[in-house]
PDB file of N, CA and C in Angstrom:
ATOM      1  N   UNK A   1      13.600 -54.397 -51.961  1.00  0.00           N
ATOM      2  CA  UNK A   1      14.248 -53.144 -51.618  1.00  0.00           C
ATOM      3  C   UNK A   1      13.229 -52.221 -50.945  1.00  0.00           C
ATOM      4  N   UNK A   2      13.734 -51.822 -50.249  1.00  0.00           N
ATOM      5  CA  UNK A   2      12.877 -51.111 -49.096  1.00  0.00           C
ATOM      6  C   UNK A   2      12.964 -49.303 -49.395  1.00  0.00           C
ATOM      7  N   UNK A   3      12.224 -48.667 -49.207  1.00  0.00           N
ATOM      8  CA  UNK A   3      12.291 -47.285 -49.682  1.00  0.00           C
ATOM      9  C   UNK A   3      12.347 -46.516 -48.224  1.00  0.00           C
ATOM     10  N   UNK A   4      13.532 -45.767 -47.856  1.00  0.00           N
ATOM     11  CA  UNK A   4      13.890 -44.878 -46.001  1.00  0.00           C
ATOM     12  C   UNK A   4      12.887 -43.807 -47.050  1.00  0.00           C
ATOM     13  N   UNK A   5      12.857 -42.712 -46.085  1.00  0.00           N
ATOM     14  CA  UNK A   5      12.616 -41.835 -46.202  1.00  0.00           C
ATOM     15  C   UNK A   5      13.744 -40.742 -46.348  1.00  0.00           C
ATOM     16  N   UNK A   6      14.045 -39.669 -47.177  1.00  0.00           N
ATOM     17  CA  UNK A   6      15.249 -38.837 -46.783  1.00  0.00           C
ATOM     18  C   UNK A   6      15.084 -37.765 -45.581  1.00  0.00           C
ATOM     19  N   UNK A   7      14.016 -37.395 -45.228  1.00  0.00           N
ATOM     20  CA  UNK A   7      13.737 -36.779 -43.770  1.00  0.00           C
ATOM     21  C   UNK A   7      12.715 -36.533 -43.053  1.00  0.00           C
ATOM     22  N   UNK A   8      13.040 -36.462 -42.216  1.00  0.00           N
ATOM     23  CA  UNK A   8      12.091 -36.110 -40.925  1.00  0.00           C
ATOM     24  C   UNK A   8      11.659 -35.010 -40.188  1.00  0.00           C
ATOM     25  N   UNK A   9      10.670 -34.527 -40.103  1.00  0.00           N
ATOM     26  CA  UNK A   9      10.034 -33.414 -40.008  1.00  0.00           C
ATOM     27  C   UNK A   9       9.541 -33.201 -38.115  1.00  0.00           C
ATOM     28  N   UNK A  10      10.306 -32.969 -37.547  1.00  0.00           N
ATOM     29  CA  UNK A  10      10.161 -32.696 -35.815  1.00  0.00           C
ATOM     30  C   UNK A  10       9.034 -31.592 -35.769  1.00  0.00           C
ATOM     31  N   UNK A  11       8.010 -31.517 -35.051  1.00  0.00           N
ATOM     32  CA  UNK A  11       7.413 -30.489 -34.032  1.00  0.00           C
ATOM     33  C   UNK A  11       7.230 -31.023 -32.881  1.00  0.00           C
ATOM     34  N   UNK A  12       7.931 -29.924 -32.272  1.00  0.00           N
ATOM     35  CA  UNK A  12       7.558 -30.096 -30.732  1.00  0.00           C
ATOM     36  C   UNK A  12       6.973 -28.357 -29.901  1.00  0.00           C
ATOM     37  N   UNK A  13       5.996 -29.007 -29.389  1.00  0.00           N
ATOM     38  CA  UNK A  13       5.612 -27.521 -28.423  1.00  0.00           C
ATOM     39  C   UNK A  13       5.314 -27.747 -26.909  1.00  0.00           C
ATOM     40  N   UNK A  14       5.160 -26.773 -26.309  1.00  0.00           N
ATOM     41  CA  UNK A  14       5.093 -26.577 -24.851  1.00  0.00           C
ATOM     42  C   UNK A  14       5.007 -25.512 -24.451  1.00  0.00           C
ATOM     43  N   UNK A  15       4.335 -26.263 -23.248  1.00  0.00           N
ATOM     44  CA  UNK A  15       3.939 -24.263 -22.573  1.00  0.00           C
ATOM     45  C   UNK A  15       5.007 -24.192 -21.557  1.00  0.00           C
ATOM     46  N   UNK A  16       5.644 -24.857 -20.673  1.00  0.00           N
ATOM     47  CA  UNK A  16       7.202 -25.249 -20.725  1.00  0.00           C
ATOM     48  C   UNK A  16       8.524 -24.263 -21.361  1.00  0.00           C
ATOM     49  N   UNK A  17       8.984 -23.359 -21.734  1.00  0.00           N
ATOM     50  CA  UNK A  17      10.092 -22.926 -22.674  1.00  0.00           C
ATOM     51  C   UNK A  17      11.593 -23.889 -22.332  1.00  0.00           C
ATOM     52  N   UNK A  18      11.703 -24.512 -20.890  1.00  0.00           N
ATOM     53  CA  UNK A  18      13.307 -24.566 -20.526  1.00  0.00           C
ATOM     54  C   UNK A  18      13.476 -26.209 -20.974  1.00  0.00           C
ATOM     55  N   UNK A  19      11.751 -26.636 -20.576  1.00  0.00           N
ATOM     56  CA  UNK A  19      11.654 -28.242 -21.113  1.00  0.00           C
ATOM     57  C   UNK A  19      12.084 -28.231 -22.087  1.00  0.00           C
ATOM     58  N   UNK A  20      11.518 -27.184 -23.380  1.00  0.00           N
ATOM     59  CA  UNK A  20      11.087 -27.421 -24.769  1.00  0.00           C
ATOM     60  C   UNK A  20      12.461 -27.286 -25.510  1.00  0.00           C
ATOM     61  N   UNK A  21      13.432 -26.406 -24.632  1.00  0.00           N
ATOM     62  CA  UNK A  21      14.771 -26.224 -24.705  1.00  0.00           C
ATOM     63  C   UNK A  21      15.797 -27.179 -24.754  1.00  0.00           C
ATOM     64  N   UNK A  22      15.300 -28.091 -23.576  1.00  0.00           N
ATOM     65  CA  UNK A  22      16.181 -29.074 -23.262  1.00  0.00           C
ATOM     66  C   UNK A  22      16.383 -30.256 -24.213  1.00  0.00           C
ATOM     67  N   UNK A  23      14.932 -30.378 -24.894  1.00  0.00           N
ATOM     68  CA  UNK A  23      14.538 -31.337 -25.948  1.00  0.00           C
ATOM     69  C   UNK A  23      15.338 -30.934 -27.060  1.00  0.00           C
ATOM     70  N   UNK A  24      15.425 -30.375 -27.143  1.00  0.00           N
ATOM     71  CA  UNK A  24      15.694 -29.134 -28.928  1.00  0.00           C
ATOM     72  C   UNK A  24      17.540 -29.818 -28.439  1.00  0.00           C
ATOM     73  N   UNK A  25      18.120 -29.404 -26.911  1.00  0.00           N
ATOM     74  CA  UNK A  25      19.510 -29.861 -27.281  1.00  0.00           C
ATOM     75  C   UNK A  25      19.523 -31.255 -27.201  1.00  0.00           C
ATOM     76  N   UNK A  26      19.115 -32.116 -26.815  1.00  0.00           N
ATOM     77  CA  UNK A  26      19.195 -33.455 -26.555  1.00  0.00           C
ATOM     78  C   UNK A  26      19.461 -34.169 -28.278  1.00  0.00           C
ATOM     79  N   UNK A  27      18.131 -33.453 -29.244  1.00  0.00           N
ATOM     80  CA  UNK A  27      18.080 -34.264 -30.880  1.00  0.00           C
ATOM     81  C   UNK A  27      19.173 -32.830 -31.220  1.00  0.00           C
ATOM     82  N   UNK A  28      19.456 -32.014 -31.114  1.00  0.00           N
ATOM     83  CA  UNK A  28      21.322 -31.475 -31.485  1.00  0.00           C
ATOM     84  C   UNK A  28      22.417 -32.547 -31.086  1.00  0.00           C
ATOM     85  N   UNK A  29      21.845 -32.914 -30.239  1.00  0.00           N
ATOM     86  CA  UNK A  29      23.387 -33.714 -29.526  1.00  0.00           C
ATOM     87  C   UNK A  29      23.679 -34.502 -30.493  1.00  0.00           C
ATOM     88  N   UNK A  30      22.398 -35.638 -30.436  1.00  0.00           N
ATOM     89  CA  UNK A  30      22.243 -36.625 -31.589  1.00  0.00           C
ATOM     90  C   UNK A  30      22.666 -36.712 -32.930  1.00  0.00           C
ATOM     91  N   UNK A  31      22.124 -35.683 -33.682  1.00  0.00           N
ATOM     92  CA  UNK A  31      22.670 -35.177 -34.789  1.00  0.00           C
ATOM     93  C   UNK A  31      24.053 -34.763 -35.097  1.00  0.00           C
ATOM     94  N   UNK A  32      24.412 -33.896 -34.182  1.00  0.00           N
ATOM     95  CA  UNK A  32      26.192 -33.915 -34.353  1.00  0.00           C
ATOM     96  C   UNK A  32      26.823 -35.208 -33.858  1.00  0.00           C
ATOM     97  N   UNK A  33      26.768 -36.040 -33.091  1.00  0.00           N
ATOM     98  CA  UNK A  33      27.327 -37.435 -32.702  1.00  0.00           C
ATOM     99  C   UNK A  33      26.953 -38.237 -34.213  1.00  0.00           C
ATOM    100  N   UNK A  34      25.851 -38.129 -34.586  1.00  0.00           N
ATOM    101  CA  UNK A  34      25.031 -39.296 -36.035  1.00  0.00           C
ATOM    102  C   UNK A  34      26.410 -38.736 -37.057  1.00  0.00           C
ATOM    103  N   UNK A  35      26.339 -37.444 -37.063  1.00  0.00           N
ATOM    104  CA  UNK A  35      26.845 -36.549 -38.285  1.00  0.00           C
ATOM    105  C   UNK A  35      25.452 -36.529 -39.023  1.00  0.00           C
ATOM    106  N   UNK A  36      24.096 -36.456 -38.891  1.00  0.00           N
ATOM    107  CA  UNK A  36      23.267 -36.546 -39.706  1.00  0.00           C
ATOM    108  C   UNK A  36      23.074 -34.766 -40.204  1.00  0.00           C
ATOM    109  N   UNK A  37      22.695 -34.321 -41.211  1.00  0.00           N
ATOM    110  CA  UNK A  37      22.175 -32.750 -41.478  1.00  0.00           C
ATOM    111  C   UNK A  37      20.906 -32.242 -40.622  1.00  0.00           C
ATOM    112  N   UNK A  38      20.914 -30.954 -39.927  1.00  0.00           N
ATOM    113  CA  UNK A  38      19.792 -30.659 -39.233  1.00  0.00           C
ATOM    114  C   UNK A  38      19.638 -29.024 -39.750  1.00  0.00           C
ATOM    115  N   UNK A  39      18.561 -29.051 -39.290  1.00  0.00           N
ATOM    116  CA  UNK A  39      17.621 -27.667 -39.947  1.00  0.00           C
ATOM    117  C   UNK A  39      16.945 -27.307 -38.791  1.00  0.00           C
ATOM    118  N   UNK A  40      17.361 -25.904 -38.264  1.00  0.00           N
ATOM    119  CA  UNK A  40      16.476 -25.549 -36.991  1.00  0.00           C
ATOM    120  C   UNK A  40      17.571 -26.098 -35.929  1.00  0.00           C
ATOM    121  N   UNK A  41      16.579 -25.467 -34.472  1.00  0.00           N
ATOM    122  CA  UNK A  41      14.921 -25.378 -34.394  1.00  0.00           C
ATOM    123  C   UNK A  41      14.698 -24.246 -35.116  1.00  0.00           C
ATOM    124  N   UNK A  42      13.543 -24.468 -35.860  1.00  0.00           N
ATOM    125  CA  UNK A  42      12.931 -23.174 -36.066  1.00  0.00           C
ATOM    126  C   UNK A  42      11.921 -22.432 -35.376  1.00  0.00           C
ATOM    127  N   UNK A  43      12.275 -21.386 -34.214  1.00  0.00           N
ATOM    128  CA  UNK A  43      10.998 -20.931 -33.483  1.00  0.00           C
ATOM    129  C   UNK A  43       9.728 -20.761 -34.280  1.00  0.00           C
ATOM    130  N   UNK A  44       8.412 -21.063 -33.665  1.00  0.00           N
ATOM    131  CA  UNK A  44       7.402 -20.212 -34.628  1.00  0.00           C
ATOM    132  C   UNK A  44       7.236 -19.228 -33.462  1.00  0.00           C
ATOM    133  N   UNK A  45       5.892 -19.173 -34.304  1.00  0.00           N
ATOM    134  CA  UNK A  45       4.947 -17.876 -33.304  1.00  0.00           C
ATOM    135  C   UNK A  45       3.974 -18.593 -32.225  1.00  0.00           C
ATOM    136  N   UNK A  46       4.727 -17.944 -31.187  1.00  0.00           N
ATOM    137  CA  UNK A  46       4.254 -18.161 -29.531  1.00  0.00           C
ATOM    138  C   UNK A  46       2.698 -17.959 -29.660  1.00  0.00           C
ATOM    139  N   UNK A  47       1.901 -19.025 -29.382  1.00  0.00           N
ATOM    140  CA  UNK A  47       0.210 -19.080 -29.295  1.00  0.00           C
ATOM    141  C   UNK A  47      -0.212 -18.648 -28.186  1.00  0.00           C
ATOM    142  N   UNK A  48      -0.923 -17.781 -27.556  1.00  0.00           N
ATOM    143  CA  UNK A  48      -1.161 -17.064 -26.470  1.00  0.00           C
ATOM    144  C   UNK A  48      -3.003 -17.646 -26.055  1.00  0.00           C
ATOM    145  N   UNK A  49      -3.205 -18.270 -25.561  1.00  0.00           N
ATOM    146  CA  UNK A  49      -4.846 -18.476 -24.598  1.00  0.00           C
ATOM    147  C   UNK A  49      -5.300 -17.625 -23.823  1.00  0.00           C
ATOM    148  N   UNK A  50      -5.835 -16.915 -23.713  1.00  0.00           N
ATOM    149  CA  UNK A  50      -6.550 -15.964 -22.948  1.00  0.00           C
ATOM    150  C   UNK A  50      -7.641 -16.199 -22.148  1.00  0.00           C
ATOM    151  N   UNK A  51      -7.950 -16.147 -21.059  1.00  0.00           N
ATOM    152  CA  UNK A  51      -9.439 -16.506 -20.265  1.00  0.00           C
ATOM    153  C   UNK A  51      -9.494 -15.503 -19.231  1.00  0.00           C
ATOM    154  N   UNK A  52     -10.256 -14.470 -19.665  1.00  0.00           N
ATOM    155  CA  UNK A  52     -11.200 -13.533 -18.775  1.00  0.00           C
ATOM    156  C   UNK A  52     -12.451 -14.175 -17.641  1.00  0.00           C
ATOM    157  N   UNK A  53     -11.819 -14.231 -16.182  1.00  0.00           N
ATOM    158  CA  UNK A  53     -12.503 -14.608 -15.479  1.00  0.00           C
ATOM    159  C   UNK A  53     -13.125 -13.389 -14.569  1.00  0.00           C
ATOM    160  N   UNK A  54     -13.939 -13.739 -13.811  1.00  0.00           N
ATOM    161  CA  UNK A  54     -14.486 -12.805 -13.078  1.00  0.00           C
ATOM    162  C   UNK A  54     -14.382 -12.857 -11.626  1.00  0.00           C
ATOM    163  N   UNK A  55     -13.385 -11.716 -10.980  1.00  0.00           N
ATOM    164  CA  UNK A  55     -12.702 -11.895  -9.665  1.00  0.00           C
ATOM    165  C   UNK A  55     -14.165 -12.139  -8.183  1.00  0.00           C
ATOM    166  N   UNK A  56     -13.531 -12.986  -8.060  1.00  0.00           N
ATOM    167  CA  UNK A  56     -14.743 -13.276  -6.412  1.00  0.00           C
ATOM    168  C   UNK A  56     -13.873 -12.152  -4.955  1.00  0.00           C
ATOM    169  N   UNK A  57     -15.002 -12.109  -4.319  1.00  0.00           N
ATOM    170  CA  UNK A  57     -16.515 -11.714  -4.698  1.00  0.00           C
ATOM    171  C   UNK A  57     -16.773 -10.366  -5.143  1.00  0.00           C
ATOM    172  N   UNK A  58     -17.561 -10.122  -6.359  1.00  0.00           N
ATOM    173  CA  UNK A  58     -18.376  -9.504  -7.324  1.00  0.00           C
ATOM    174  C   UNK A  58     -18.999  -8.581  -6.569  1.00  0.00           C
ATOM    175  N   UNK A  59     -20.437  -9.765  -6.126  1.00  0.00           N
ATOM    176  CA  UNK A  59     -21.476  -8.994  -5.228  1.00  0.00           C
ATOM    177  C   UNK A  59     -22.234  -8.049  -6.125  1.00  0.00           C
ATOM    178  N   UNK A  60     -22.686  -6.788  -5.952  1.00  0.00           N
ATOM    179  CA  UNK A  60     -23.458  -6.250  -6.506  1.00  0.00           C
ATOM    180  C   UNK A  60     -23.008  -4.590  -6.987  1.00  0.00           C
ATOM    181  N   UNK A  61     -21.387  -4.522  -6.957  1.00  0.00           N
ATOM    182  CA  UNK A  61     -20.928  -3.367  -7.189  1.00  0.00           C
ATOM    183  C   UNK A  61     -20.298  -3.694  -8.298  1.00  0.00           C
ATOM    184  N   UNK A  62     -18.917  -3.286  -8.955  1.00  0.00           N
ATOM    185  CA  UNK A  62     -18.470  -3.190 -10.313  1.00  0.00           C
ATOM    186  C   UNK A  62     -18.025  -4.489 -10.142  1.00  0.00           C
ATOM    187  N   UNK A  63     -18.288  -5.025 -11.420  1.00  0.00           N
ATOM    188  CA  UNK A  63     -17.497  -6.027 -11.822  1.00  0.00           C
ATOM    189  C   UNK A  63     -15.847  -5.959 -12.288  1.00  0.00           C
ATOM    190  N   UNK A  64     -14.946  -6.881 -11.769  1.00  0.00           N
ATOM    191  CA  UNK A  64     -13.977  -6.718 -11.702  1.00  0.00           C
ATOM    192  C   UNK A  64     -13.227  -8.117 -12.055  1.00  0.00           C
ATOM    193  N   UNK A  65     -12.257  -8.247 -13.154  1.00  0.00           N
ATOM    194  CA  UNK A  65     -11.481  -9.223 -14.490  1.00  0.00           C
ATOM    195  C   UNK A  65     -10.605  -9.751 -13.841  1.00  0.00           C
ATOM    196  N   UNK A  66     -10.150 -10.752 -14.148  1.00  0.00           N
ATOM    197  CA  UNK A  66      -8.609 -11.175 -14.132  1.00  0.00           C
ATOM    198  C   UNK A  66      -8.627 -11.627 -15.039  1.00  0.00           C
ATOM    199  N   UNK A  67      -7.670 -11.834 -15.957  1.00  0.00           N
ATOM    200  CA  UNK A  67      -7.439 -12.677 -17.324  1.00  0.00           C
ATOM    201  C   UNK A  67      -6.079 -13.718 -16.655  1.00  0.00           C
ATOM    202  N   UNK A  68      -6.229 -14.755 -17.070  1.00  0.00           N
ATOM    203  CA  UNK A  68      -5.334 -15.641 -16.733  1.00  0.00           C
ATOM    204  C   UNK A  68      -4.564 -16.248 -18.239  1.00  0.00           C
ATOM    205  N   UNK A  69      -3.554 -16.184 -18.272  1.00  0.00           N
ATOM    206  CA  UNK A  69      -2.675 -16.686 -19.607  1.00  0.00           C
ATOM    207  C   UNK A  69      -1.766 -17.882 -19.754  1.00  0.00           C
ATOM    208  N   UNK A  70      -1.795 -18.521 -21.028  1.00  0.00           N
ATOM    209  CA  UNK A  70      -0.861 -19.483 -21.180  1.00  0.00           C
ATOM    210  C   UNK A  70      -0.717 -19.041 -22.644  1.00  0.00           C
ATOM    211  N   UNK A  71       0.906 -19.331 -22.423  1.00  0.00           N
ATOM    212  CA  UNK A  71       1.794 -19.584 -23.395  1.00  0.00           C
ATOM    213  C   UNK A  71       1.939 -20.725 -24.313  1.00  0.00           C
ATOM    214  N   UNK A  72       1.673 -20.784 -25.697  1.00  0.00           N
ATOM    215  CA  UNK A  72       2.535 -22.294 -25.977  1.00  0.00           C
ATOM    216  C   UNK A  72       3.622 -21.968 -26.877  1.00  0.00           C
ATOM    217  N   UNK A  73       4.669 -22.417 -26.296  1.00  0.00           N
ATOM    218  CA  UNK A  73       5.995 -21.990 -27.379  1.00  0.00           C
ATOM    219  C   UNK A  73       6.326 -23.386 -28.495  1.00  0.00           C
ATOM    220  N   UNK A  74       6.544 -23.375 -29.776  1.00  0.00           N
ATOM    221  CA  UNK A  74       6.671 -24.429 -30.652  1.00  0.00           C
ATOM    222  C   UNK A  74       7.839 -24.283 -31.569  1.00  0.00           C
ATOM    223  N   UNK A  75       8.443 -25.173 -31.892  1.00  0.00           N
ATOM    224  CA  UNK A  75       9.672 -25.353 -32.317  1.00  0.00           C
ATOM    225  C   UNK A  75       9.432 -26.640 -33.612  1.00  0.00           C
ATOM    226  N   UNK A  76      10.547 -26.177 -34.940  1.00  0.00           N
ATOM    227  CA  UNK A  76      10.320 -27.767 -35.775  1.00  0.00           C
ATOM    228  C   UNK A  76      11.763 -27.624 -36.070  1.00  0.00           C
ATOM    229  N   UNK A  77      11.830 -28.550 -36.701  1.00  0.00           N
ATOM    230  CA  UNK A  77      12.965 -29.249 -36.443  1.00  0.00           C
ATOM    231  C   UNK A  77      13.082 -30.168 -38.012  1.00  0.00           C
ATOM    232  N   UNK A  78      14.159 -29.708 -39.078  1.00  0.00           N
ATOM    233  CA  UNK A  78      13.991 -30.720 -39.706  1.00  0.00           C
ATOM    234  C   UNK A  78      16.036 -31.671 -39.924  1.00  0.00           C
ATOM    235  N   UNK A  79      15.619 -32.978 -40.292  1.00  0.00           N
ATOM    236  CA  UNK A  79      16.674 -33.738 -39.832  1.00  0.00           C
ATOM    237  C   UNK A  79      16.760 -35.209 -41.118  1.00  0.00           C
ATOM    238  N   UNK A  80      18.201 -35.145 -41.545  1.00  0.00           N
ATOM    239  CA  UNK A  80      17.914 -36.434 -42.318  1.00  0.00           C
ATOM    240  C   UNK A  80      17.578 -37.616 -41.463  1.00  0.00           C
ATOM    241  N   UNK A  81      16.767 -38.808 -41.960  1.00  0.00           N
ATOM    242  CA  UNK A  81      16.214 -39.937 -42.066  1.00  0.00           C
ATOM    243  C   UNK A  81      17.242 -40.723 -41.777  1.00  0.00           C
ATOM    244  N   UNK A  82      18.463 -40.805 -40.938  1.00  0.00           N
ATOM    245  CA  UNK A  82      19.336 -42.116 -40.942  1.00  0.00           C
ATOM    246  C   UNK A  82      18.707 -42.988 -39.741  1.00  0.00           C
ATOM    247  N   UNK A  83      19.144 -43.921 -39.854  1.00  0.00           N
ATOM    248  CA  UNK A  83      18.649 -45.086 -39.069  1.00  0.00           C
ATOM    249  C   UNK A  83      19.318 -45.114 -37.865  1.00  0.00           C
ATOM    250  N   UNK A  84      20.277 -45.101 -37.980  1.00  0.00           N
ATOM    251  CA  UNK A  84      20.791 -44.866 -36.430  1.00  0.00           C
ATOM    252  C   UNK A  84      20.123 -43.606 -35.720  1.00  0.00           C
ATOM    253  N   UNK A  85      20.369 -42.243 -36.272  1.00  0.00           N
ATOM    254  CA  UNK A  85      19.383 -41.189 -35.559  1.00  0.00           C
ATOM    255  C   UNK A  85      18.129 -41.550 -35.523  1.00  0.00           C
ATOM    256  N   UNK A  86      17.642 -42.108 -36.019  1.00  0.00           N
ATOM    257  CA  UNK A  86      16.022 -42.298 -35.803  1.00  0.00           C
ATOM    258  C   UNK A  86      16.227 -43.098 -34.467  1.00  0.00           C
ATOM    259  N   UNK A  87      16.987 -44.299 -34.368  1.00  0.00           N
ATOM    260  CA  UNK A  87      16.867 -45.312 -33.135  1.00  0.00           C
ATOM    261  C   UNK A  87      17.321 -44.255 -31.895  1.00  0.00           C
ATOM    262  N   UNK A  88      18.488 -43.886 -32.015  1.00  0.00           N
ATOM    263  CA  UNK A  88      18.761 -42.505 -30.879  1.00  0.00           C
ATOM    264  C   UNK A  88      17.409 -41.817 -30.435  1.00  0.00           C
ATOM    265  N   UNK A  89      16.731 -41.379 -31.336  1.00  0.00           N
ATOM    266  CA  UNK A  89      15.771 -40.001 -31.570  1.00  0.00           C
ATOM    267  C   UNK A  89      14.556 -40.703 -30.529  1.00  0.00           C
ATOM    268  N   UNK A  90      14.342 -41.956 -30.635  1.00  0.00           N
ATOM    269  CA  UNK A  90      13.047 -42.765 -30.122  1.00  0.00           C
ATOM    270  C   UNK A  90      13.400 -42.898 -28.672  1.00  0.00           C
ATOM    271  N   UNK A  91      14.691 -42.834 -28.131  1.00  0.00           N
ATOM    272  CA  UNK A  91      14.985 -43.156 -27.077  1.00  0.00           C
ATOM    273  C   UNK A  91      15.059 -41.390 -25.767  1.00  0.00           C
ATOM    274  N   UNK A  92      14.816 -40.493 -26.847  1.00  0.00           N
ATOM    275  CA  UNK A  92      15.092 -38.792 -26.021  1.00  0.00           C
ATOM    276  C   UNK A  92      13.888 -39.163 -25.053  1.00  0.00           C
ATOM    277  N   UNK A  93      14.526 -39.056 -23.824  1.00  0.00           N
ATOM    278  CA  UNK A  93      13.452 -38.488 -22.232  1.00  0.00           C
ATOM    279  C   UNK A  93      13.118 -37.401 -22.647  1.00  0.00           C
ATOM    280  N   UNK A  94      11.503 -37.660 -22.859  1.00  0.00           N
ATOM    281  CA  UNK A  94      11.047 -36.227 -23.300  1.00  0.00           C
ATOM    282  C   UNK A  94      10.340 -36.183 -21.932  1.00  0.00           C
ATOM    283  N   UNK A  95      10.169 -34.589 -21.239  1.00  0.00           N
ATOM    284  CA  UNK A  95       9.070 -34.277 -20.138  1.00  0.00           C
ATOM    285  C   UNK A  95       7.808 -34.231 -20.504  1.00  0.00           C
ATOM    286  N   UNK A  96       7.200 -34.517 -19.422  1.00  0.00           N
ATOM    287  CA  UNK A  96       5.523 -34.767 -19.787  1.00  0.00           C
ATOM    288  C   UNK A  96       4.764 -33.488 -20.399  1.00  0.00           C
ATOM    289  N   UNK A  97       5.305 -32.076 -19.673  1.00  0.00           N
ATOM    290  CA  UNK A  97       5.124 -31.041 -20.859  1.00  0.00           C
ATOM    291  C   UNK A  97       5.393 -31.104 -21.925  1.00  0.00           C
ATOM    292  N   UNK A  98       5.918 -31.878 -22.596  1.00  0.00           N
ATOM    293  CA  UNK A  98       6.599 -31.469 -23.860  1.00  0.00           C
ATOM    294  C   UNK A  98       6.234 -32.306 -24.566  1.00  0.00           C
ATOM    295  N   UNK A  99       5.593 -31.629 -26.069  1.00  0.00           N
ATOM    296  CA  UNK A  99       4.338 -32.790 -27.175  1.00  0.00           C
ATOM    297  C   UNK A  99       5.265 -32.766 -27.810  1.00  0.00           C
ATOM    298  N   UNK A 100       5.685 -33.872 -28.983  1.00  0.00           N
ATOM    299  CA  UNK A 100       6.519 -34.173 -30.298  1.00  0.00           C
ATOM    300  C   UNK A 100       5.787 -34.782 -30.975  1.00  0.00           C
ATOM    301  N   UNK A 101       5.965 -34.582 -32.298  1.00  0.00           N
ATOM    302  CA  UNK A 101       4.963 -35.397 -33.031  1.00  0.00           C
ATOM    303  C   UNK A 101       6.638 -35.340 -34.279  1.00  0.00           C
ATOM    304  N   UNK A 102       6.463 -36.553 -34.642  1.00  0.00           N
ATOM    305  CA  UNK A 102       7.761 -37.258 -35.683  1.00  0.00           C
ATOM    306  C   UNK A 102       6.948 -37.232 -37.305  1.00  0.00           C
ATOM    307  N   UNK A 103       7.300 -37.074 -38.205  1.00  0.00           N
ATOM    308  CA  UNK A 103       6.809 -36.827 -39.550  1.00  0.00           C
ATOM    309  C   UNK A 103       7.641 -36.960 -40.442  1.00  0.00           C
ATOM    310  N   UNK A 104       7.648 -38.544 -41.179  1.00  0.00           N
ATOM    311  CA  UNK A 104       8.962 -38.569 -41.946  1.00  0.00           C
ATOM    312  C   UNK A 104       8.048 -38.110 -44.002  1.00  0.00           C
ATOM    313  N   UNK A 105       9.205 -37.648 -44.042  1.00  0.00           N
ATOM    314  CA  UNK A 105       9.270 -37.084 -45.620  1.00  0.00           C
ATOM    315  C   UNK A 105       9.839 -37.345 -46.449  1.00  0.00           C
TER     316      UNK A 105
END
């Protein structure tokens, strides 16, 4: 006898929002077609990168900034463990922006 897991724990992020969107409905779709229970997405908190560069050319008068920014927006996702959704779930076209990492529980 083999022991499933009862669920699965989704994160996915991207600096992307419409990708990260598209993903989020694709494993909805799934889930209402499975009938499996879903939880989320749950937005988190948007991670912000910051890099203060220094605008060319400088030269020898004031120095002068640009800060350049990225976004990463992240989403989880939790979902029962059925076997059919899992086989569905392996098959989502994910975009190359867009990280998932699968975590069963």
């Amino acid at each position: 006898m083999r022991f499933m897991p009862s669920k699965a724990r989704i994160r996915l992020w991207s600096t992307n929002v419409d990708n990260l969107n598209y993903v989020v409905g694709q494993i909805r779709n799934i889930a209402e077609k499975t009938g499996v229970n879903i939880r989320g997405p749950i937005p988190l908190p948007k991670g912000t990168m910051t890099v203060p560069v220094m605008r060319l050319p400088h030269g020898e008068g004031r120095k002068k900034w640009e800060k350049w920014e990225m976004r990463l927006h992240k989403r989880i996702i939790d979902l029962s463990a059925d076997e059919r959704a899992m086989r569905q779930l392996m098959r989502v076209k994910v975009p190359e922006d867009v990280y998932i990492e699968i975590e069963l529980i």
